[in-house]
Protein backbone atom coordinates (compact mmCIF):
# COMPACT_ATOMS: atom_id res chain seq x y z
CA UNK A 1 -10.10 -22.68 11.10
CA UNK A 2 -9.90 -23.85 7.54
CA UNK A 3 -9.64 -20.69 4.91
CA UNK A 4 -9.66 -22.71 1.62
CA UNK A 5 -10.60 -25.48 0.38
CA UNK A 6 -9.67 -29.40 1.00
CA UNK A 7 -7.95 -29.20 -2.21
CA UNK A 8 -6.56 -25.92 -1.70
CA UNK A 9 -5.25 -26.73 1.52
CA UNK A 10 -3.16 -29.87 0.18
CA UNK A 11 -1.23 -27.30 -2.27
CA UNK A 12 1.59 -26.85 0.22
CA UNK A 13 4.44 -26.10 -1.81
CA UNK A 14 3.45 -23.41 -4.20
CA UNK A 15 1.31 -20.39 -3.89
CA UNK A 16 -2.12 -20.06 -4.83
CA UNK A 17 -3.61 -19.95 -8.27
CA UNK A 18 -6.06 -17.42 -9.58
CA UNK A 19 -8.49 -19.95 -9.18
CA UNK A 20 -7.63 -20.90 -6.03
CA UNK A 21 -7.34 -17.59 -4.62
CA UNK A 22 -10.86 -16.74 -5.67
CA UNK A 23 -12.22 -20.31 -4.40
CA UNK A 24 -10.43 -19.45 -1.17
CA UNK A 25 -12.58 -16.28 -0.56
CA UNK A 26 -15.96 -18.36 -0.74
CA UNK A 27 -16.20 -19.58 3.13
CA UNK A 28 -19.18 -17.29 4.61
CA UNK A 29 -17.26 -14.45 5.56
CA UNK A 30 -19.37 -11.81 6.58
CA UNK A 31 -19.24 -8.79 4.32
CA UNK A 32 -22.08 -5.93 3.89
CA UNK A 33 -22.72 -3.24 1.38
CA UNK A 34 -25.60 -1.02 0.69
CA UNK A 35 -27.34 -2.98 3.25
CA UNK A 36 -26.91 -5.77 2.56
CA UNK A 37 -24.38 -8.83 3.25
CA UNK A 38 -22.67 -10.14 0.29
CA UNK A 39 -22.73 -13.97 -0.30
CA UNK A 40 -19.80 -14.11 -2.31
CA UNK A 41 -17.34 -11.11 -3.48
CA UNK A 42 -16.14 -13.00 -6.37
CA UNK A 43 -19.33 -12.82 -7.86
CA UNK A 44 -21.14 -9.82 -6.29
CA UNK A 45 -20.69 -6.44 -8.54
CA UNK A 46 -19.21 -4.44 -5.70
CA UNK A 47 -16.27 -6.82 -5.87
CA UNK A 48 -16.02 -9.07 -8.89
CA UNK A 49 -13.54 -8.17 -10.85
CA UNK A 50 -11.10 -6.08 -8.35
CA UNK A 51 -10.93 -9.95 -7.07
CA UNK A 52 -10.00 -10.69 -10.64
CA UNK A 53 -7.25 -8.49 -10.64
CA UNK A 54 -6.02 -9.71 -7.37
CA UNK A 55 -6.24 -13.27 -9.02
CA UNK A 56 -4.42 -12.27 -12.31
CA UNK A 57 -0.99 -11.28 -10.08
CA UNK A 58 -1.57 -15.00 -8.29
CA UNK A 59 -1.98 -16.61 -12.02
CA UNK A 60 1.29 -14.31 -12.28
CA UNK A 61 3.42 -16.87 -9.80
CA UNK A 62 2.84 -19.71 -12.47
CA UNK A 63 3.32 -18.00 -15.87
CA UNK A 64 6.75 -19.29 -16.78
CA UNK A 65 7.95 -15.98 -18.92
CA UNK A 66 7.15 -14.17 -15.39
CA UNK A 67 8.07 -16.39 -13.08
CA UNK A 68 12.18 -16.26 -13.08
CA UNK A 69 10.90 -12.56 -12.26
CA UNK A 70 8.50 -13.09 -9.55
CA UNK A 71 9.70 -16.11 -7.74
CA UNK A 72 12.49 -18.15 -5.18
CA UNK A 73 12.72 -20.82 -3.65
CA UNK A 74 11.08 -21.06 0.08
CA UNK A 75 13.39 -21.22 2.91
CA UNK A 76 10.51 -22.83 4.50
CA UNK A 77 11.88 -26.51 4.06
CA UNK A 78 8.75 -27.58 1.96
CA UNK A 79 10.89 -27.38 -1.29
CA UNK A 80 8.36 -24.71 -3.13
CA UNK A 81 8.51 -21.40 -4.21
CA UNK A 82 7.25 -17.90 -3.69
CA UNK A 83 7.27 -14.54 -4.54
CA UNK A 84 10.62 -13.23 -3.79
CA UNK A 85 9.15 -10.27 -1.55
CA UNK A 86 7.67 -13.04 0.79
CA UNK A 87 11.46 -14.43 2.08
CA UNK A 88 13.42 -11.96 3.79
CA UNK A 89 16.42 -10.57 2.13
CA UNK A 90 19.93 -11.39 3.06
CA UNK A 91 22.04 -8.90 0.82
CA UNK A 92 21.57 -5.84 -1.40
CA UNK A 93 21.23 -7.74 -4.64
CA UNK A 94 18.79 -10.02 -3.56
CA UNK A 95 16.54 -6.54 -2.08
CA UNK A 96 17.36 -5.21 -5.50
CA UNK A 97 15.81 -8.34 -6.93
CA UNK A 98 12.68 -8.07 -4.40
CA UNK A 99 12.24 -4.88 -5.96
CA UNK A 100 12.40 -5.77 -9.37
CA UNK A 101 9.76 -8.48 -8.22
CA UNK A 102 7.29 -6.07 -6.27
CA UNK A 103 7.84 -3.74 -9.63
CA UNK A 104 6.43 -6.83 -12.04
CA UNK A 105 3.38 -7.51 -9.80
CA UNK A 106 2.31 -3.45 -9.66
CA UNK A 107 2.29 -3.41 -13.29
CA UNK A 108 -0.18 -5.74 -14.01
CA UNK A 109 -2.52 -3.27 -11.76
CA UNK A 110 -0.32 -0.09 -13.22
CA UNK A 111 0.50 0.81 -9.63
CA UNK A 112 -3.72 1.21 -9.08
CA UNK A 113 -3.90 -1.18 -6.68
CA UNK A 114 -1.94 -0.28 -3.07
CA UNK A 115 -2.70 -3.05 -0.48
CA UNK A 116 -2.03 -6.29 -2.91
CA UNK A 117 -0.52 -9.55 -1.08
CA UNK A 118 2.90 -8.32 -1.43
CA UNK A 119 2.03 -5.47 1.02
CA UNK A 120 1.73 -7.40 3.94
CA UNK A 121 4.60 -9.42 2.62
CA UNK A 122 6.79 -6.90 4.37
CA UNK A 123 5.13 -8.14 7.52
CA UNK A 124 5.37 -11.66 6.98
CA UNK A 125 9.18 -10.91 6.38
CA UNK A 126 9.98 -9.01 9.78
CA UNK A 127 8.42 -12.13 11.51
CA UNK A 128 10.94 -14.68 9.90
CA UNK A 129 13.74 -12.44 10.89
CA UNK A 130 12.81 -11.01 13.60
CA UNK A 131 11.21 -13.59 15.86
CA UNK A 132 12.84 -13.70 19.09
CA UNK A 133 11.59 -10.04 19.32
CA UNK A 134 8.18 -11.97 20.32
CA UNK A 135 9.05 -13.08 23.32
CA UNK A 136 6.96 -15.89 24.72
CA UNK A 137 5.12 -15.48 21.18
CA UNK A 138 8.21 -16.31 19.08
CA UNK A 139 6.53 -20.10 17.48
CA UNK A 140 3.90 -18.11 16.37
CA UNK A 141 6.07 -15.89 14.52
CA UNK A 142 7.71 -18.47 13.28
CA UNK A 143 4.83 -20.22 12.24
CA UNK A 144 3.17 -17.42 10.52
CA UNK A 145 6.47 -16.87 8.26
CA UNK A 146 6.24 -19.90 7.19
CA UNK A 147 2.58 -19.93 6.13
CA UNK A 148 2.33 -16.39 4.39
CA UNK A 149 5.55 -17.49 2.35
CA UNK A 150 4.03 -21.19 1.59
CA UNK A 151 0.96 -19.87 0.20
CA UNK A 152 1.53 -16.28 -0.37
CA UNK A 153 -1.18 -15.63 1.90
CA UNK A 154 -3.40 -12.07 1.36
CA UNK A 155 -3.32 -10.21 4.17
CA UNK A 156 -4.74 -6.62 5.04
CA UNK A 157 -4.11 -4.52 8.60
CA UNK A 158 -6.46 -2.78 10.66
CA UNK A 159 -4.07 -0.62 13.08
CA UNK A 160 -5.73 3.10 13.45
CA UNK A 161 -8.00 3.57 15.83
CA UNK A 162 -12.13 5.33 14.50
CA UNK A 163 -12.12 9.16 14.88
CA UNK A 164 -14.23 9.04 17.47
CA UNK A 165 -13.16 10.81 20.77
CA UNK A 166 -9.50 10.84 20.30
CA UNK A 167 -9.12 14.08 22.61
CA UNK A 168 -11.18 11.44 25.60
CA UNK A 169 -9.21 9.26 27.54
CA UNK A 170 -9.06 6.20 26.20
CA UNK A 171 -11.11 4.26 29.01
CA UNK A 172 -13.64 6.76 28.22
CA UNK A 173 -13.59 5.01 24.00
CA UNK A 174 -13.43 1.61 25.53
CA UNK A 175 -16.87 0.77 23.37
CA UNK A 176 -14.84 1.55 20.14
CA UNK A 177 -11.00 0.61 20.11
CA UNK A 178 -10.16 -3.08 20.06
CA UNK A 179 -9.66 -4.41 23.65
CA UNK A 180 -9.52 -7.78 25.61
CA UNK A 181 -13.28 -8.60 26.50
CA UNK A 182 -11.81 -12.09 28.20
CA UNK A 183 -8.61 -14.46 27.98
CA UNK A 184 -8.59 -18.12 28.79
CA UNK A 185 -5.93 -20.68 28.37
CA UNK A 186 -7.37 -20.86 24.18
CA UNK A 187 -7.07 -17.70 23.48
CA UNK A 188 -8.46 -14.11 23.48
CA UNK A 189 -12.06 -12.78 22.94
CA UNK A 190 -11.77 -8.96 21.26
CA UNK A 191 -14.09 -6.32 20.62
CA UNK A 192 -14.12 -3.02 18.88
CA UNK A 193 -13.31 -1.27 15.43
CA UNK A 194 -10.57 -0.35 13.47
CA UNK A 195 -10.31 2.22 10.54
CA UNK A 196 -10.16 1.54 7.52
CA UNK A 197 -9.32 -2.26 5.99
CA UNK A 198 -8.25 -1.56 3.03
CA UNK A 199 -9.35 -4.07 0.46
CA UNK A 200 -9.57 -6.52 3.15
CA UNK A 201 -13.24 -8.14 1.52
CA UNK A 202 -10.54 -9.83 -0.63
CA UNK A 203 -8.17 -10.98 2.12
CA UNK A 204 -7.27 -14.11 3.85
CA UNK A 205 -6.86 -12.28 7.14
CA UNK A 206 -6.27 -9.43 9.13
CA UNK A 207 -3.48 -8.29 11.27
CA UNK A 208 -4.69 -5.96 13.75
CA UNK A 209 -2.35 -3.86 16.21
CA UNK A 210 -1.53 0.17 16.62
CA UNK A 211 -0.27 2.15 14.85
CA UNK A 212 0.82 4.55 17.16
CA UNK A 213 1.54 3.45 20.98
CA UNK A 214 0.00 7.02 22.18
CA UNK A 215 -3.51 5.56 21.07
CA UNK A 216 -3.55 3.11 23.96
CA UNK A 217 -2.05 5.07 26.28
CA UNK A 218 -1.53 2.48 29.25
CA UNK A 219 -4.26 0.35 28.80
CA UNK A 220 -2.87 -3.23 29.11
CA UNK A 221 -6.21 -4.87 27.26
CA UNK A 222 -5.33 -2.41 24.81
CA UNK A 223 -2.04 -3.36 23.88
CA UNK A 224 -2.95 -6.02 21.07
CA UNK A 225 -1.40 -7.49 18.09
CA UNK A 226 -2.80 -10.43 16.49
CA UNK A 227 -4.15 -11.88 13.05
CA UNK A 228 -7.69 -12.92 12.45
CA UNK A 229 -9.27 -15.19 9.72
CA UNK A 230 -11.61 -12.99 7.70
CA UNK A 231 -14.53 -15.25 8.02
CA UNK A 232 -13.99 -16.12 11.98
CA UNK A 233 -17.02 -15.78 13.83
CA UNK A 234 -17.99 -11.98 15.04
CA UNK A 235 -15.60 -10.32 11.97
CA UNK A 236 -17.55 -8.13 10.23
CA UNK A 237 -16.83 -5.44 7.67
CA UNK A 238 -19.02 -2.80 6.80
CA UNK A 239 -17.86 -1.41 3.14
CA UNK A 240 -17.79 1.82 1.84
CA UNK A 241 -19.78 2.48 -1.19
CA UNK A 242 -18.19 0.50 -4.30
CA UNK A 243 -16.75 2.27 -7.32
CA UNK A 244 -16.40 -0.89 -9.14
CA UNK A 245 -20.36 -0.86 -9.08
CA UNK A 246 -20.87 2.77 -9.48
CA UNK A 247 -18.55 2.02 -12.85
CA UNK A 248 -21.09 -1.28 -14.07
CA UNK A 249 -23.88 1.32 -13.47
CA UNK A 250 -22.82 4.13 -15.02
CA UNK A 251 -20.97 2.70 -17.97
CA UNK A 252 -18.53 0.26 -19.15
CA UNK A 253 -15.32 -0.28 -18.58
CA UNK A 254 -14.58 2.41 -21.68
CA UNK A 255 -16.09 4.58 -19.23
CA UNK A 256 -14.36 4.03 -16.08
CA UNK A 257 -11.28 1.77 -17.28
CA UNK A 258 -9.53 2.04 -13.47
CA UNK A 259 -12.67 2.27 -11.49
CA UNK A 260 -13.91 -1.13 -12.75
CA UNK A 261 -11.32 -3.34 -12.09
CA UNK A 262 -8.88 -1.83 -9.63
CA UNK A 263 -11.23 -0.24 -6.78
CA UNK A 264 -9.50 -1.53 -3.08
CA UNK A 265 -12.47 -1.01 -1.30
CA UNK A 266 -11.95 0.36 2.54
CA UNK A 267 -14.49 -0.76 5.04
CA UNK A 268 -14.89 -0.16 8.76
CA UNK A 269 -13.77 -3.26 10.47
CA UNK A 270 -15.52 -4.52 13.47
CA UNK A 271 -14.94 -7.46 16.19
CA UNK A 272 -17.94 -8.42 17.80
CA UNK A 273 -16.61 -10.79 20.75
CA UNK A 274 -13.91 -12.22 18.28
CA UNK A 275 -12.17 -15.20 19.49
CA UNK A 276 -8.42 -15.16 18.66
CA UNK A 277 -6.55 -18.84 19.07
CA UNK A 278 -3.19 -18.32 20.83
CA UNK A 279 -0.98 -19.50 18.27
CA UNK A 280 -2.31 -16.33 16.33
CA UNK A 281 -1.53 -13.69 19.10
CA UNK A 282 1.34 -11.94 18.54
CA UNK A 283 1.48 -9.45 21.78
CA UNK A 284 -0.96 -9.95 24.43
CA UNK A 285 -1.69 -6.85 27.20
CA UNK A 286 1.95 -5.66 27.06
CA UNK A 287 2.01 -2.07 26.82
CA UNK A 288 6.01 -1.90 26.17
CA UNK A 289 6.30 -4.30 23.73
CA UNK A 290 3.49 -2.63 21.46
CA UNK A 291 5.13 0.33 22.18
CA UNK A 292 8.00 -0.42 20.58
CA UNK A 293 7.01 -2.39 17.88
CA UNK A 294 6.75 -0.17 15.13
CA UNK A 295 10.20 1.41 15.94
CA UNK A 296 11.74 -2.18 16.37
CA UNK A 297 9.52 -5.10 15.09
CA UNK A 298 10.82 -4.26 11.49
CA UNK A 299 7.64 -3.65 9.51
CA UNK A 300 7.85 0.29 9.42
CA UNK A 301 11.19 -0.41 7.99
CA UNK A 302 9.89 -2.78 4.90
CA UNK A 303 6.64 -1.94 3.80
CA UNK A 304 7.48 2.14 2.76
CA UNK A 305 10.09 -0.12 0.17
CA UNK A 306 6.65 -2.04 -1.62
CA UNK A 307 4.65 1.56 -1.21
CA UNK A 308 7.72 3.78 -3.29
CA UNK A 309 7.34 0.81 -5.80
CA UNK A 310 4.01 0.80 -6.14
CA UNK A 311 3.65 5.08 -6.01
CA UNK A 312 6.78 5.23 -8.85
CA UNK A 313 5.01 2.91 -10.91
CA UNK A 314 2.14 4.98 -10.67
CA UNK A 315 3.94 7.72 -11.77
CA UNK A 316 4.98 6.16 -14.73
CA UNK A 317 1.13 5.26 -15.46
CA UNK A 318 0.73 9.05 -14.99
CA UNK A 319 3.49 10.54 -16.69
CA UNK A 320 2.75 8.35 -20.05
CA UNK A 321 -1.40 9.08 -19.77
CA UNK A 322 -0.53 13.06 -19.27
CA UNK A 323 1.81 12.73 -22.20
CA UNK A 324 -1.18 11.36 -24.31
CA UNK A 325 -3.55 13.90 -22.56
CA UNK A 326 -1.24 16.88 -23.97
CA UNK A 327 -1.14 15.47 -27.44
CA UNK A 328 -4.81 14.96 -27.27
CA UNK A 329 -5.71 18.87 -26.57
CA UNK A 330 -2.83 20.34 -29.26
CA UNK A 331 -0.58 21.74 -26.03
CA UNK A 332 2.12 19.32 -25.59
CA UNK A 333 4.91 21.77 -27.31
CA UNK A 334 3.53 24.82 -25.31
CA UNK A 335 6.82 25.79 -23.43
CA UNK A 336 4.70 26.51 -20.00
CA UNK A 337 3.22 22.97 -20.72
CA UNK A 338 6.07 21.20 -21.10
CA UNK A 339 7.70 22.80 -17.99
CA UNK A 340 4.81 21.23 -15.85
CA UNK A 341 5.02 17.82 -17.52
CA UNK A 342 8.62 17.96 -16.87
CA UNK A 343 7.92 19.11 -13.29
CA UNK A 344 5.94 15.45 -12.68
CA UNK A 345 9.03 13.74 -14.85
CA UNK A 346 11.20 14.90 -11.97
CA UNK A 347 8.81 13.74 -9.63
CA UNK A 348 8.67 10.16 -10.97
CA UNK A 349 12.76 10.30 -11.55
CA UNK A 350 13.14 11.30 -7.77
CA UNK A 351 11.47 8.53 -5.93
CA UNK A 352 12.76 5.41 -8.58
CA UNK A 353 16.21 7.18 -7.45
CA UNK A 354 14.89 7.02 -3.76
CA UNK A 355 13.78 2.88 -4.60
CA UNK A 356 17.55 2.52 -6.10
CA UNK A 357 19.16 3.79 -3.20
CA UNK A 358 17.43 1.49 -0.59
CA UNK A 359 18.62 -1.39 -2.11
CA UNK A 360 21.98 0.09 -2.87
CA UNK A 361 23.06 0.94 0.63
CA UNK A 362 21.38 -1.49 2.69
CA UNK A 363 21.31 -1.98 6.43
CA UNK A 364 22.22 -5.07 8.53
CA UNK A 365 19.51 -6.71 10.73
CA UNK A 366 18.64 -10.03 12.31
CA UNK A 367 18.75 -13.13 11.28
CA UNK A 368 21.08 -12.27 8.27
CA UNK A 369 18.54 -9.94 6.78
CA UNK A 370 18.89 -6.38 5.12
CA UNK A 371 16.78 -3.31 5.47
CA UNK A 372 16.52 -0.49 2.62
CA UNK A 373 18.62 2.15 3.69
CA UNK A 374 16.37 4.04 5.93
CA UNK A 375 17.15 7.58 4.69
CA UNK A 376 15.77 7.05 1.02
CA UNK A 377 12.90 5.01 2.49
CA UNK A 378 12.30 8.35 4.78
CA UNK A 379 12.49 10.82 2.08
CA UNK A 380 10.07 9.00 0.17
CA UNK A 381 7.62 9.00 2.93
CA UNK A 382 7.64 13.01 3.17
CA UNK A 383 7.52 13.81 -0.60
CA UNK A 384 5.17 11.50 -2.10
CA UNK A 385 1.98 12.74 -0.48
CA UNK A 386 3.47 16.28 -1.69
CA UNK A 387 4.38 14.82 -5.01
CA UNK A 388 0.60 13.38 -5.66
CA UNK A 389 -1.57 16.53 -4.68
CA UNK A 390 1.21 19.02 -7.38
CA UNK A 391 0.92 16.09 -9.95
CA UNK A 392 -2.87 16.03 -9.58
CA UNK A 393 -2.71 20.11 -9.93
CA UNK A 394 -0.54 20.12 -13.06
CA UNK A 395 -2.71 17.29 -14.59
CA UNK A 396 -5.80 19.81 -14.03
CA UNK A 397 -3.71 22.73 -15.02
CA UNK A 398 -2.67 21.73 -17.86
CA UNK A 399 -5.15 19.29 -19.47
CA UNK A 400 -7.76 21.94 -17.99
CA UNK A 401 -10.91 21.47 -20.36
CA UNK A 402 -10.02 18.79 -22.21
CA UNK A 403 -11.18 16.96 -18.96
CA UNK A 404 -14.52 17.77 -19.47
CA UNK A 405 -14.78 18.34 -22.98
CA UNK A 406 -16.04 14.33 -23.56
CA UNK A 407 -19.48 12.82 -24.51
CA UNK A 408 -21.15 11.37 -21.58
CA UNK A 409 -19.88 7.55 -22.51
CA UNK A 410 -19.55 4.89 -24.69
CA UNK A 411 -23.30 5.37 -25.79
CA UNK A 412 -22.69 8.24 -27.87
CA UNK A 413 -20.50 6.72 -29.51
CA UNK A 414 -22.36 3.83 -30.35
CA UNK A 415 -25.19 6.16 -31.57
CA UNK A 416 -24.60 6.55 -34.83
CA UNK A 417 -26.51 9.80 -35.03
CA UNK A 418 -24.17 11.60 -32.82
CA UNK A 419 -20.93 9.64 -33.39
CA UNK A 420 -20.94 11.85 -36.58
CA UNK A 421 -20.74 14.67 -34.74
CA UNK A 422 -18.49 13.65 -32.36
CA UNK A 423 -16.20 12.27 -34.89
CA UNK A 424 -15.39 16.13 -36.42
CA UNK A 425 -16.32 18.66 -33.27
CA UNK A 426 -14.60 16.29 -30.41
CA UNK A 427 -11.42 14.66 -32.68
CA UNK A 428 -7.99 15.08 -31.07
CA UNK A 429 -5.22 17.33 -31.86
CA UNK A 430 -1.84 15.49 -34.51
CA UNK A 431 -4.66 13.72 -36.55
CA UNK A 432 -6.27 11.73 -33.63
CA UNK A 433 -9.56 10.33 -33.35
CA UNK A 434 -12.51 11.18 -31.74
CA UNK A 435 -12.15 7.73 -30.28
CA UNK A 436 -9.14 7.74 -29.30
CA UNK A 437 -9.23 11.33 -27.68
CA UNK A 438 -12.04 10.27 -25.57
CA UNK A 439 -10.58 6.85 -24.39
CA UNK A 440 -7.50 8.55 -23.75
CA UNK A 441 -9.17 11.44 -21.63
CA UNK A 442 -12.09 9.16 -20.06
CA UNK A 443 -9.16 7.02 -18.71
CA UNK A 444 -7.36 10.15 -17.10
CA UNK A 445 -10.71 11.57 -15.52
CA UNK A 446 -11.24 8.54 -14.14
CA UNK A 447 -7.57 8.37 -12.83
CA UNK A 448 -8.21 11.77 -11.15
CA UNK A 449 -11.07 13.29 -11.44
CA UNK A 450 -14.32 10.29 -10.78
CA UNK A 451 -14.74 9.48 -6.87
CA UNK A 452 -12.53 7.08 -7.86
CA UNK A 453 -9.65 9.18 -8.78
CA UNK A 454 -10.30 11.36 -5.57
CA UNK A 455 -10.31 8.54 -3.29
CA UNK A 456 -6.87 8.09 -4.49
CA UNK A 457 -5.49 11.69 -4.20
CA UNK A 458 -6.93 10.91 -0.20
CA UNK A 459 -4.90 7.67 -0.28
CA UNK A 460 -1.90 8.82 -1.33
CA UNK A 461 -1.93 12.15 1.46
CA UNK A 462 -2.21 9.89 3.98
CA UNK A 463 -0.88 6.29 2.93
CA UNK A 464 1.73 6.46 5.59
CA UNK A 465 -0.03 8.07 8.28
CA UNK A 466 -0.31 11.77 9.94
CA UNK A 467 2.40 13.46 7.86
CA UNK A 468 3.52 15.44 11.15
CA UNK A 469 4.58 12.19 12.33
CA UNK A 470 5.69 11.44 9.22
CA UNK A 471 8.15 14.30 9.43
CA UNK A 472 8.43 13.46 13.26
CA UNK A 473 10.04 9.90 12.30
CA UNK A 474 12.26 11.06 9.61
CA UNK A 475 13.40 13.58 11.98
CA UNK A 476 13.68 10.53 14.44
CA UNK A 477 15.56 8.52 11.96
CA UNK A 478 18.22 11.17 11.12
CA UNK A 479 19.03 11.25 15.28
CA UNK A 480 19.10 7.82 15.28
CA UNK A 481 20.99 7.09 12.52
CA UNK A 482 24.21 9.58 13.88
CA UNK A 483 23.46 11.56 10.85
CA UNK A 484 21.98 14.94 12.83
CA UNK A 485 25.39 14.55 14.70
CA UNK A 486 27.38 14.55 11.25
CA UNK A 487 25.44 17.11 9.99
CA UNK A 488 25.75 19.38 13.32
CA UNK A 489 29.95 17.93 13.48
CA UNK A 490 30.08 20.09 10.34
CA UNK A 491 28.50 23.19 11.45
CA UNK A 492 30.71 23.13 14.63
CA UNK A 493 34.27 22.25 12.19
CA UNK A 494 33.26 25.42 10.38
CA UNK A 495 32.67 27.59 13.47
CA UNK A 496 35.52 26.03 15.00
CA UNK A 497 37.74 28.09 12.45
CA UNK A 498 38.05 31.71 13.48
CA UNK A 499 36.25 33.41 16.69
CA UNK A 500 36.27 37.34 17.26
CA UNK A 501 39.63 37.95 16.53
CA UNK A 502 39.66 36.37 12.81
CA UNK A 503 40.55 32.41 11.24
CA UNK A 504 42.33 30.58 13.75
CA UNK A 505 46.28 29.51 13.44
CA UNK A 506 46.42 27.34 10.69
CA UNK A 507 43.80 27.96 8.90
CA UNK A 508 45.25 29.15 5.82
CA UNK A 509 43.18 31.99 5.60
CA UNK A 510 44.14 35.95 5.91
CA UNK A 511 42.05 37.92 8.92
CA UNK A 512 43.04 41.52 7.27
């Protein structure tokens, strides 16, 4: 099925432009929201201009002061180029210039936006490198490489299964989770739900598979991994309630600066009777080999690399605005204040030290390629759910009133009437202006405080999953890796040198 335009499609060796990204989202897919279905997200208000930021980082690719940034050459054959996060990697500089990449494109969202193309990159990437791991589905690996680096495709995932009846057997949910419904020598027909596709309105498609192997137990027509075009047939996507409009509503963008541009909506994802073409199946009914696919396939590897990016440049967005904050409300040299801002400065230091070290000590793979080293990428996955929730604390803590202290938008201000009073009883501390207090403070309420700004503190808990398992796989990692056996070799060496009767011969230590 076609997902762009006769023009677009003809574009083979560059990715898209912002213009043809947003033409490319106008083919009928079938989107609903307070109701109703949208005809086209880069016009409704629910979607508009959160598909304008996803455009601006396309229109990125082409700007030639970003582009020796952004970009390589394919290694494709087709003689383009692409954003360097959409080739695999092949040493530690070039991952080091990946990051530097992935690092450009969150800025022009100020690490707001989470699930943008270069997200899914990381899967694109494992299936260039990793193909044989496919099996008999290895061309379409192949093939899929080749067209998510050509065009820098968007993709989104849909791999956790509803919260509905997880403590049931799972042929007892078979009316929810994605299954098999009926295979012919074409393809697959799937049904069921998947929770929650983030941002995926604005997405070319879909990759949907598990996230966990215990949430398909043994159920062969459970055991799925394949990529759907958003507007195929039976895809529909039911959206949570938009922010971006909530923003146009309520205000203006001096209102709710984040909220009206950068709002990822999540939607529940359903596939009524879908029909999935072979050459987009990835694993079909094969318990073991979905299994093991997050372990081995590569992705779980790559993709924590793009989040720490994203989250650290986030944190400078936060660190900077809390800065501002403090020097708004007349606090910023109280010695308890400073403490906490320093607190969330060692926060943001740790994890670009975490993104350093992945590319520093790298780790071989197939195909030539290079994974971050896997125990930064780890430790990043434990503390940065910790790290948001404390930051979001010590932002309340410590800009405390000042939060709520603020007119009720750009209105009052505009009313001359009021403005007057506004201008002496709600002026910033250091000889700011009222103005400039309350942009400065609207823009951090609406970082943490507005549904908005809670949806995120939700995100970031749980952007890499259950964070027991979490936990569970860094634990997993450090067995795997030989490091638990280091770390135990040196307990034992230090045992090893004196028993009951005092230091062993040799030691160079006196008993008594």
């Amino acid at each position: 099925m076609n997902m762009w335009p006769e023009n677009i499609k003809k574009e083979s060796n560059r990715p898209f432009t912002g213009e043809e990204y947003l033409a490319s989202l106008k083919d009928d897919r079938e989107i609903y929201i307070n109701g109703e279905r949208v005809k086209d997200v880069t016009t409704h208000p629910a979607f508009r201009n959160s598909a304008r930021s996803m455009a601006k980082l396309y229109d990125a690719l082409h700007d030639e002061e970003l582009k020796h940034k952004l970009c390589w050459d394919t290694d494709t054959g087709n003689g383009g180029y692409t954003h360097k996060f959409f080739r695999f990697a092949t040493s530690s500089d070039e991952l080091k210039e990946q990051q530097e990449a992935i690092a450009e494109w969150s800025k022009l969202t100020f690490g707001w936006m989470g699930r943008t193309p270069d997200y899914k990159a990381a899967f694109g990437n494992v299936l260039g490198a990793n193909t044989s791991w496919y099996g008999e589905y290895e061309e379409n690996a192949k093939n899929w490489y080749k067209r998510i680096q050509e065009s820098c495709l968007y993709l989104n995932h849909a791999i956790v299964n509803p919260p509905i009846d997880r403590h049931k057997p799972l042929d007892q949910v078979k009316d929810v989770y994605v299954r098999v419904e009926k295979e012919t020598n074409e393809g697959i027909w799937v049904s069921g739900a998947k929770v929650v596709a983030t941002n995926s309105a604005l997405t070319h498609y879909t990759f949907i598979g598990q996230g966990s192997a215990q949430v398909m137990g043994e159920n062969p027509e459970m055991a799925l991994m394949f990529i759907c075009s958003m507007n195929a047939p039976g895809m529909k996507l039911i959206c949570r309630n938009s922010y971006e409009l909530a923003a146009k509503n309520g205000g203006n963008p001096f209102d709710f600066p984040l909220s009206s541009r950068f709002d990822e909506n999540d939607a529940i994802l359903i596939l009524d009777n879908v029909f999935i073409p072979k050459n987009n199946i990835l694993i079909n009914q094969d318990v073991d080999t979905c299994r093991r696919w997050f372990a081995e396939g590569g992705f779980g590897r790559l993709f924590p690399m793009q989040g720490a990016i994203r989250f650290a440049t986030k944190l400078d967005f936060l660190v900077g605005l809390l800065n501002k904050s403090l020097e708004c409300t007349g606090t910023l040299e109280y010695r308890g204040v400073q403490a906490q801002l320093g607190q969330v400065v060692a926060w943001r230091n740790m994890f670009w030290s975490c993104i350093r070290a992945m590319s520093a000590n790298t780790e071989s793979w197939h195909s030539g390629a290079v994974l971050p080293n896997g125990d930064a990428l780890h430790a990043y996955r434990v503390f940065a759910p910790q790290a948001y929730s404390e930051i979001v604390n010590i932002v309340k803590s410590t800009v405390a009133s000042g939060l709520i202290y603020l007119p009720s938008g750009h209105m009052d201000i505009k009313n001359d009437y009021l403005n007057q009073y506004l201008e002496q009883y709600v002026r910033g501390s250091n000889d700011i202006s009222s103005l400039e207090r309350i942009k400065v403070l609207k823009l951090m309420w609406d970082a943490i405080g507005t549904e908005f700004g809670g949806r995120h503190e939700l995100y970031e808990i749980n952007y890499a999953g259950s964070a027991e398992e979490v936990k569970m796989q860094c634990l997993r990692h450090s067995r795997n890796s030989k490091n638990m056996d280091d770390m135990v070799a040196l307990v034992d060496k230090c045992m090893g040198s004196y028993d009951i009767n005092g230091w062993e011969s040799g030691s160079g230590y006196v008993s008594s």
